[in-house]
Every structure is written in structure tokens, then in C-alpha cells.
PDB file of N, CA and C in Angstrom:
ATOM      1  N   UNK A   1     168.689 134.983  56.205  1.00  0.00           N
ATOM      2  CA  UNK A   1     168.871 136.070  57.140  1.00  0.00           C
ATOM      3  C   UNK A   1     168.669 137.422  56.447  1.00  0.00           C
ATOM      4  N   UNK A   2     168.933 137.374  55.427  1.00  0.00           N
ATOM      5  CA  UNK A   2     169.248 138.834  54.735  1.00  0.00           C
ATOM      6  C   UNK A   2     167.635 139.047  54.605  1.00  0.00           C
ATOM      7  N   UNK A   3     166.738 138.159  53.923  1.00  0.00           N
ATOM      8  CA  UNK A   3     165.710 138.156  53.628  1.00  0.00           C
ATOM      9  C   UNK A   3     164.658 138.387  54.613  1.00  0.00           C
ATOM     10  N   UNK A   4     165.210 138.384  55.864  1.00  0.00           N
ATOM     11  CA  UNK A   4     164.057 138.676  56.948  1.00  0.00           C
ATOM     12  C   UNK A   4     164.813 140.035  57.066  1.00  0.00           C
ATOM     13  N   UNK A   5     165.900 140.743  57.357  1.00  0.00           N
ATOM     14  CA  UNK A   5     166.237 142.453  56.976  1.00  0.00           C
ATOM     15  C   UNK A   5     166.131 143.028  56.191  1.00  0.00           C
ATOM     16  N   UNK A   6     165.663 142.444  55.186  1.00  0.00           N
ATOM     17  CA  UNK A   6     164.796 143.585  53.720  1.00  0.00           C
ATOM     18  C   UNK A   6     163.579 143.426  54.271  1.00  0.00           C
ATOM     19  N   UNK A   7     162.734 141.786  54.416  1.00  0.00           N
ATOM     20  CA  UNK A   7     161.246 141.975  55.158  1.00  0.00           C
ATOM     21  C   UNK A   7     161.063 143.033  55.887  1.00  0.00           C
ATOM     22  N   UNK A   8     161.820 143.150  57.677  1.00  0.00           N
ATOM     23  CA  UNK A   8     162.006 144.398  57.956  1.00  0.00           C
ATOM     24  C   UNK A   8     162.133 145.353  58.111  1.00  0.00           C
ATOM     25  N   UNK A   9     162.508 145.890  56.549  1.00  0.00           N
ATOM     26  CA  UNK A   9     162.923 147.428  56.660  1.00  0.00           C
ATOM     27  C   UNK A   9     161.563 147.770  55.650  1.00  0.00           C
ATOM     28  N   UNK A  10     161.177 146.852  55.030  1.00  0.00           N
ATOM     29  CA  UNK A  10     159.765 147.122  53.954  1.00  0.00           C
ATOM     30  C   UNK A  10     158.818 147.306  55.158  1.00  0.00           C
ATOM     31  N   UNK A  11     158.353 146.758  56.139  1.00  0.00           N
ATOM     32  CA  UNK A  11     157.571 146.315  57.378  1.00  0.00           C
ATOM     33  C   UNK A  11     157.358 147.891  57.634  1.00  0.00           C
ATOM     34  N   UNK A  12     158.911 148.340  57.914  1.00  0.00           N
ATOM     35  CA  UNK A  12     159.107 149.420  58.963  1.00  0.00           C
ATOM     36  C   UNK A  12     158.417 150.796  57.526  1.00  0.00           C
ATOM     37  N   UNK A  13     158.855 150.616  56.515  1.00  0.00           N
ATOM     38  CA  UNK A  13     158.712 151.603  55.321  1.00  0.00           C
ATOM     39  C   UNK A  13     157.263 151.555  55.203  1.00  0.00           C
ATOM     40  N   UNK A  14     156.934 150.877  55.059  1.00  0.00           N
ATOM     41  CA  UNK A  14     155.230 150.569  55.115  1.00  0.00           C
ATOM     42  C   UNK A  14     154.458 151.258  56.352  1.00  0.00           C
ATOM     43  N   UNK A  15     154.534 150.937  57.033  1.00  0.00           N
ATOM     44  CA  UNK A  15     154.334 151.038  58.867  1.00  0.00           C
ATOM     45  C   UNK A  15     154.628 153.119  59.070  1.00  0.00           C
ATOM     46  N   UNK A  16     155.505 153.875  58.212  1.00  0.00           N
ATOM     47  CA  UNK A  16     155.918 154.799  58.088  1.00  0.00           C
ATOM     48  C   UNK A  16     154.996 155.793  57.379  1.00  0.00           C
ATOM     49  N   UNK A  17     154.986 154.884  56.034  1.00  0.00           N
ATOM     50  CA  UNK A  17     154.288 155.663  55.057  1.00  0.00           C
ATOM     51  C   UNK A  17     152.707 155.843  55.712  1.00  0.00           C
ATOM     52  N   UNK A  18     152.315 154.504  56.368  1.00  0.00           N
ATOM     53  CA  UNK A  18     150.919 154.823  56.588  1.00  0.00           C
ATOM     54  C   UNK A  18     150.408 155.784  57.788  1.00  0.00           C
ATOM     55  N   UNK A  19     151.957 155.572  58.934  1.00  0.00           N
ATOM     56  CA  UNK A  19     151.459 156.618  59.949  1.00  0.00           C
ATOM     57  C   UNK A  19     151.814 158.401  59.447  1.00  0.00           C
ATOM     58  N   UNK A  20     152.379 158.254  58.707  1.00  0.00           N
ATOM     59  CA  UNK A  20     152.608 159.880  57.611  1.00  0.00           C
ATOM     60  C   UNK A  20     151.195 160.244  56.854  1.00  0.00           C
ATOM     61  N   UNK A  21     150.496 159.143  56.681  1.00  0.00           N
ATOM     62  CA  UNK A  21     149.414 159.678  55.991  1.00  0.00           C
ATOM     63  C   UNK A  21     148.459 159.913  56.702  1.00  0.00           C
ATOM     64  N   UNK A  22     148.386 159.042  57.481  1.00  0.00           N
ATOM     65  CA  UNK A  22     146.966 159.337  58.722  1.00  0.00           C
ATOM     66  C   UNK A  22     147.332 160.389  59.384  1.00  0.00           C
ATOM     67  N   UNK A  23     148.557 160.941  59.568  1.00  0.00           N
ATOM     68  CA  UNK A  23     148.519 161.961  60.623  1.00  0.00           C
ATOM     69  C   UNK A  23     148.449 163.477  59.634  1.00  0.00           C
ATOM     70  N   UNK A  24     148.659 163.437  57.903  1.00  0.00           N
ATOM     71  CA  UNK A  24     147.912 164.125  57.114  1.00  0.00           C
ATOM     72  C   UNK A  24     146.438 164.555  57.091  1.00  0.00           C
ATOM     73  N   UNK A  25     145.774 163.297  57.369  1.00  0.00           N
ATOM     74  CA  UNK A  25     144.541 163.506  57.057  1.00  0.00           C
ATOM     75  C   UNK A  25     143.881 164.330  58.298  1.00  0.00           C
ATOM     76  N   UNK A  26     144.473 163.849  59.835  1.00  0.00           N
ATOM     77  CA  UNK A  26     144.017 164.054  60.681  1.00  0.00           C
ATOM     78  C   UNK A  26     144.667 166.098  60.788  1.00  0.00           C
ATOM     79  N   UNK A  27     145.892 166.353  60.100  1.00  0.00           N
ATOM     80  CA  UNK A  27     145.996 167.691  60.496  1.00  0.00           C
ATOM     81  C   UNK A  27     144.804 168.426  59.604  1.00  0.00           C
ATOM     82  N   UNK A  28     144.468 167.775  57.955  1.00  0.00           N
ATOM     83  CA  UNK A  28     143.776 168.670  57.549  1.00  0.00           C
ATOM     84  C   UNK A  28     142.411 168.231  57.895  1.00  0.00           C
ATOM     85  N   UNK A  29     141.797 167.331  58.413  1.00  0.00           N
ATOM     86  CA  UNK A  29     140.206 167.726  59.222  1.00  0.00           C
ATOM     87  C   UNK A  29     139.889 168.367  60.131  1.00  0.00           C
ATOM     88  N   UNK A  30     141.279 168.546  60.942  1.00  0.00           N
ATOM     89  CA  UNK A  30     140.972 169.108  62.447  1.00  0.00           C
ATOM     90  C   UNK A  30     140.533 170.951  61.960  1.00  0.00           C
ATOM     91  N   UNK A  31     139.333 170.902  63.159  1.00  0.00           N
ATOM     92  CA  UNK A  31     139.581 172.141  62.749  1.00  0.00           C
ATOM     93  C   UNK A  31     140.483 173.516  62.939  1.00  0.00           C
ATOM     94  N   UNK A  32     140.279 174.788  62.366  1.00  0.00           N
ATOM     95  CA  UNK A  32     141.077 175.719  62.796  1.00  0.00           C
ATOM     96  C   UNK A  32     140.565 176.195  64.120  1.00  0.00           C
ATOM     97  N   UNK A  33     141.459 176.855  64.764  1.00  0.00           N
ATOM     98  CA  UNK A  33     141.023 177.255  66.504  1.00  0.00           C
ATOM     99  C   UNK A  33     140.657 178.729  65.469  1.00  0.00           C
ATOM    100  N   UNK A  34     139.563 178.977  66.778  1.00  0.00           N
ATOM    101  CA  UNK A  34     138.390 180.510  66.366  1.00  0.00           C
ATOM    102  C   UNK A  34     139.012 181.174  67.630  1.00  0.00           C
ATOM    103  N   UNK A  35     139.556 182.335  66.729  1.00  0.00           N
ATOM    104  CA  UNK A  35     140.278 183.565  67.354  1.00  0.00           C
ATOM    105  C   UNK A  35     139.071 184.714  67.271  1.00  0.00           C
ATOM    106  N   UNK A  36     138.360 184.631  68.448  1.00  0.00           N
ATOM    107  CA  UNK A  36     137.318 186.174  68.878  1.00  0.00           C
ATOM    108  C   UNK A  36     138.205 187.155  68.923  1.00  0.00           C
ATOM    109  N   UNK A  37     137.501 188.080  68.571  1.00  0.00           N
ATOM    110  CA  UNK A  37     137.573 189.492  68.293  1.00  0.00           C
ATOM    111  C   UNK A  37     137.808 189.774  69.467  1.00  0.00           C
ATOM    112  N   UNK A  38     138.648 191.108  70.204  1.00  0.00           N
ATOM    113  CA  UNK A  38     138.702 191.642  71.047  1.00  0.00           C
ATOM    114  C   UNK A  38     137.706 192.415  71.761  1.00  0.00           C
ATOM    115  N   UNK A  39     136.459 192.612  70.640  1.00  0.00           N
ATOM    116  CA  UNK A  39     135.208 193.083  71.420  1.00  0.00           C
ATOM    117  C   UNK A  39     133.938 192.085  71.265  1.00  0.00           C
ATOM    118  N   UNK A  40     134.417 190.852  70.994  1.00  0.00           N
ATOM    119  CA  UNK A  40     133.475 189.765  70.760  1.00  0.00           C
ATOM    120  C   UNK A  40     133.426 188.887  72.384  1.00  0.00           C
ATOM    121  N   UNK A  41     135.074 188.991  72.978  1.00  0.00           N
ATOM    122  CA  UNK A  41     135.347 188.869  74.146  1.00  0.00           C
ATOM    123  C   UNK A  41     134.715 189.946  75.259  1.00  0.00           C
ATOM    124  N   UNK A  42     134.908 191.148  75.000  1.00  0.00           N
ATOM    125  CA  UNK A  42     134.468 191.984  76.308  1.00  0.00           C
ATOM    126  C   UNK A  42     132.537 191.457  75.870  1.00  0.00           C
ATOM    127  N   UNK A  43     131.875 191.237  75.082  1.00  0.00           N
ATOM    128  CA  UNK A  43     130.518 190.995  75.161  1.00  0.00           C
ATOM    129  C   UNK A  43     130.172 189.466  75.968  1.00  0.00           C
ATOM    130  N   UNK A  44     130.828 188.589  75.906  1.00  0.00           N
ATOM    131  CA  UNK A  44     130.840 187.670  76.392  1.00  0.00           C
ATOM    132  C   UNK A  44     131.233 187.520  77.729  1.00  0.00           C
ATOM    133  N   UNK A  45     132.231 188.731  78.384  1.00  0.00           N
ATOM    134  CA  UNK A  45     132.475 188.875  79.733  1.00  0.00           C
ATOM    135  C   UNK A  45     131.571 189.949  80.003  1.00  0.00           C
ATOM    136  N   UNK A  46     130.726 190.783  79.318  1.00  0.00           N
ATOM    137  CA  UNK A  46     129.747 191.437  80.216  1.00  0.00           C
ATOM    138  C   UNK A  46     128.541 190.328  80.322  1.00  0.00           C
ATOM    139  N   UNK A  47     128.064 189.797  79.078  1.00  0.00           N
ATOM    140  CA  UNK A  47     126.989 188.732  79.729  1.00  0.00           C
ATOM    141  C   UNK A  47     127.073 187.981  80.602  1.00  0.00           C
ATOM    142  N   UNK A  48     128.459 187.121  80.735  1.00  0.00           N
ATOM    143  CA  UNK A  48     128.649 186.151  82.057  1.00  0.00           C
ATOM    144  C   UNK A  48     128.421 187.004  82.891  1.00  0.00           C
ATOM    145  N   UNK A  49     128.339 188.469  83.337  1.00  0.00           N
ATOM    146  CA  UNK A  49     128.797 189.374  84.427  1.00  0.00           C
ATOM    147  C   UNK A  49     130.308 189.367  85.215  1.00  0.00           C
ATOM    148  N   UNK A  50     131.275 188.828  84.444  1.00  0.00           N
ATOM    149  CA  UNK A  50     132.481 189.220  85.263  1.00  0.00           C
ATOM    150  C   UNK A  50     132.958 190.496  84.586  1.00  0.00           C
ATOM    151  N   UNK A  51     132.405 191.504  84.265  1.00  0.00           N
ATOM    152  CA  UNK A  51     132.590 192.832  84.123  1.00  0.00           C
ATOM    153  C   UNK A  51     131.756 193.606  84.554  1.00  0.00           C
ATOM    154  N   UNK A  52     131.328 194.476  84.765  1.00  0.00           N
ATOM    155  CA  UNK A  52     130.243 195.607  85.020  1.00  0.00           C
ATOM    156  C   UNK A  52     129.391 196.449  83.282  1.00  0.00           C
ATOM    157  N   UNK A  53     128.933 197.122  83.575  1.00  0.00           N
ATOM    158  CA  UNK A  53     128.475 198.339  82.459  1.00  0.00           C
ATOM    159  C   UNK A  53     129.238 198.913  82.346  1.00  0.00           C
ATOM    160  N   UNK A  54     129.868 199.514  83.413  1.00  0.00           N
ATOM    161  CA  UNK A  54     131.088 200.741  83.343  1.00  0.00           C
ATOM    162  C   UNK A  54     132.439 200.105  82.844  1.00  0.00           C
ATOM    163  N   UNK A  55     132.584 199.091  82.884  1.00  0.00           N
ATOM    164  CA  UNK A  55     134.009 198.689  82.741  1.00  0.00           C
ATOM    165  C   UNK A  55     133.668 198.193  81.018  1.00  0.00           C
ATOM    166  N   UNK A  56     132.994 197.458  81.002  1.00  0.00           N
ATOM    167  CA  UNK A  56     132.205 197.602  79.623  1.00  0.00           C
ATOM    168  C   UNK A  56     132.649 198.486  78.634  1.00  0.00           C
ATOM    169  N   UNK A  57     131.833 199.948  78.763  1.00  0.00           N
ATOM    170  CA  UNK A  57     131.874 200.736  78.042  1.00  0.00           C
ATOM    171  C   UNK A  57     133.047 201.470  77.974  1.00  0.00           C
ATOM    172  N   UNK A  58     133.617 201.075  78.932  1.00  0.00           N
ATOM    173  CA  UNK A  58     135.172 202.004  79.259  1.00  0.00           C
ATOM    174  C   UNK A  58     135.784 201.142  78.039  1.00  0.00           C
ATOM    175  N   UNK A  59     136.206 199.548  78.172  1.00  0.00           N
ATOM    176  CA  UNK A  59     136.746 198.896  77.505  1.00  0.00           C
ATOM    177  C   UNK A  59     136.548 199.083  75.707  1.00  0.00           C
ATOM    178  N   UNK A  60     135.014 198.986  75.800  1.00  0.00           N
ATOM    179  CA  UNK A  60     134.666 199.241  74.343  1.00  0.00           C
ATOM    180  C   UNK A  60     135.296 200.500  73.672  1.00  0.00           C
ATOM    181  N   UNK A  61     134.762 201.647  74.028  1.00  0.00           N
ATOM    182  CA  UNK A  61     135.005 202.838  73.972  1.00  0.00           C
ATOM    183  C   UNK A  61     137.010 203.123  73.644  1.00  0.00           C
ATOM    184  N   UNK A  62     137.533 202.174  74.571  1.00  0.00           N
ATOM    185  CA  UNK A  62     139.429 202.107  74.045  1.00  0.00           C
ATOM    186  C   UNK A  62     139.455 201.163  73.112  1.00  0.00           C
ATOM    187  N   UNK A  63     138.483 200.493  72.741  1.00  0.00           N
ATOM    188  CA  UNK A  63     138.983 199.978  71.428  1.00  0.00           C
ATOM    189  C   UNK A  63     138.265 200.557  69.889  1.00  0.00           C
ATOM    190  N   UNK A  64     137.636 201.404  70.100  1.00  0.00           N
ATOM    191  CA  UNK A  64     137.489 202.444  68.960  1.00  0.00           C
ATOM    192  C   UNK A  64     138.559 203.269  68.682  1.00  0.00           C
ATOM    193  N   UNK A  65     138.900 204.258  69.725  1.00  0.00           N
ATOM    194  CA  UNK A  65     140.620 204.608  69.515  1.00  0.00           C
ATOM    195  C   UNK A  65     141.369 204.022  68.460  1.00  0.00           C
ATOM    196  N   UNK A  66     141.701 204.895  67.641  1.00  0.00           N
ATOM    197  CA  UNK A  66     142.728 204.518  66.967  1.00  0.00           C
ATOM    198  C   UNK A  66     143.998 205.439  67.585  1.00  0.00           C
ATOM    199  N   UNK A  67     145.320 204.442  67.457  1.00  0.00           N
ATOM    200  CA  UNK A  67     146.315 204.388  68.213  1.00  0.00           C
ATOM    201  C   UNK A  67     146.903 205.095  67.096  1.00  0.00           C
TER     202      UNK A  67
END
């Protein structure tokens, strides 16, 4: 009896160690999320056209401002 609750807890220690490592490998391949620029975004909403020219340049133009 004893010998199938050490089997067990090696089973479970094993079973541990390997899902600790795979989920290592998998945080460091994934990649990093790509944080656009605040005017990398307004260029990408004037090409789709859900902005105008004017709202555009308005937008651009407040982020030269220094605060």
C-alpha cells in the first residue's frame, strides 16, 4: 500500500515538473503584444477612412504639443 502512495506522489511530481516546464517554454516563445504608437494609430484610422483629413491633422498636430 505504501508503495503505490510514494508511486503516486512521484507520478503527480513528475506530471508537475513537466507541466511547469512546458508552460515555460510556451511563455518565452509567445510573442510580445506590439504596442503602436499613438500616431501610428491615427495613420491607420485615416487610411481605413474612419477619420477625415481634418480630424487627422487636428489629432496629429495635439500630439506634437508638448504638455
Amino acid at each position: 500500500m505504501v508503495r503505490i502512495i510514494v508511486l503516486f506522489v512521484v507520478i503527480v511530481v513528475i506530471a508537475m515538473v513537466v507541466l511547469g516546464v512546458a508552460r515555460m517554454i510556451r511563455s518565452f516563445s509567445a510573442p510580445e503584444p506590439v504596442v503602436d504608437s499613438p500616431r501610428e494609430i491615427l495613420r491607420r484610422r485615416y487610411a481605413a477612412g474612419e477619420i477625415d483629413e481634418d480630424e487627422y491633422l487636428r489629432r496629429m498636430s495635439g500630439l506634437s504639443q508638448e504638455w
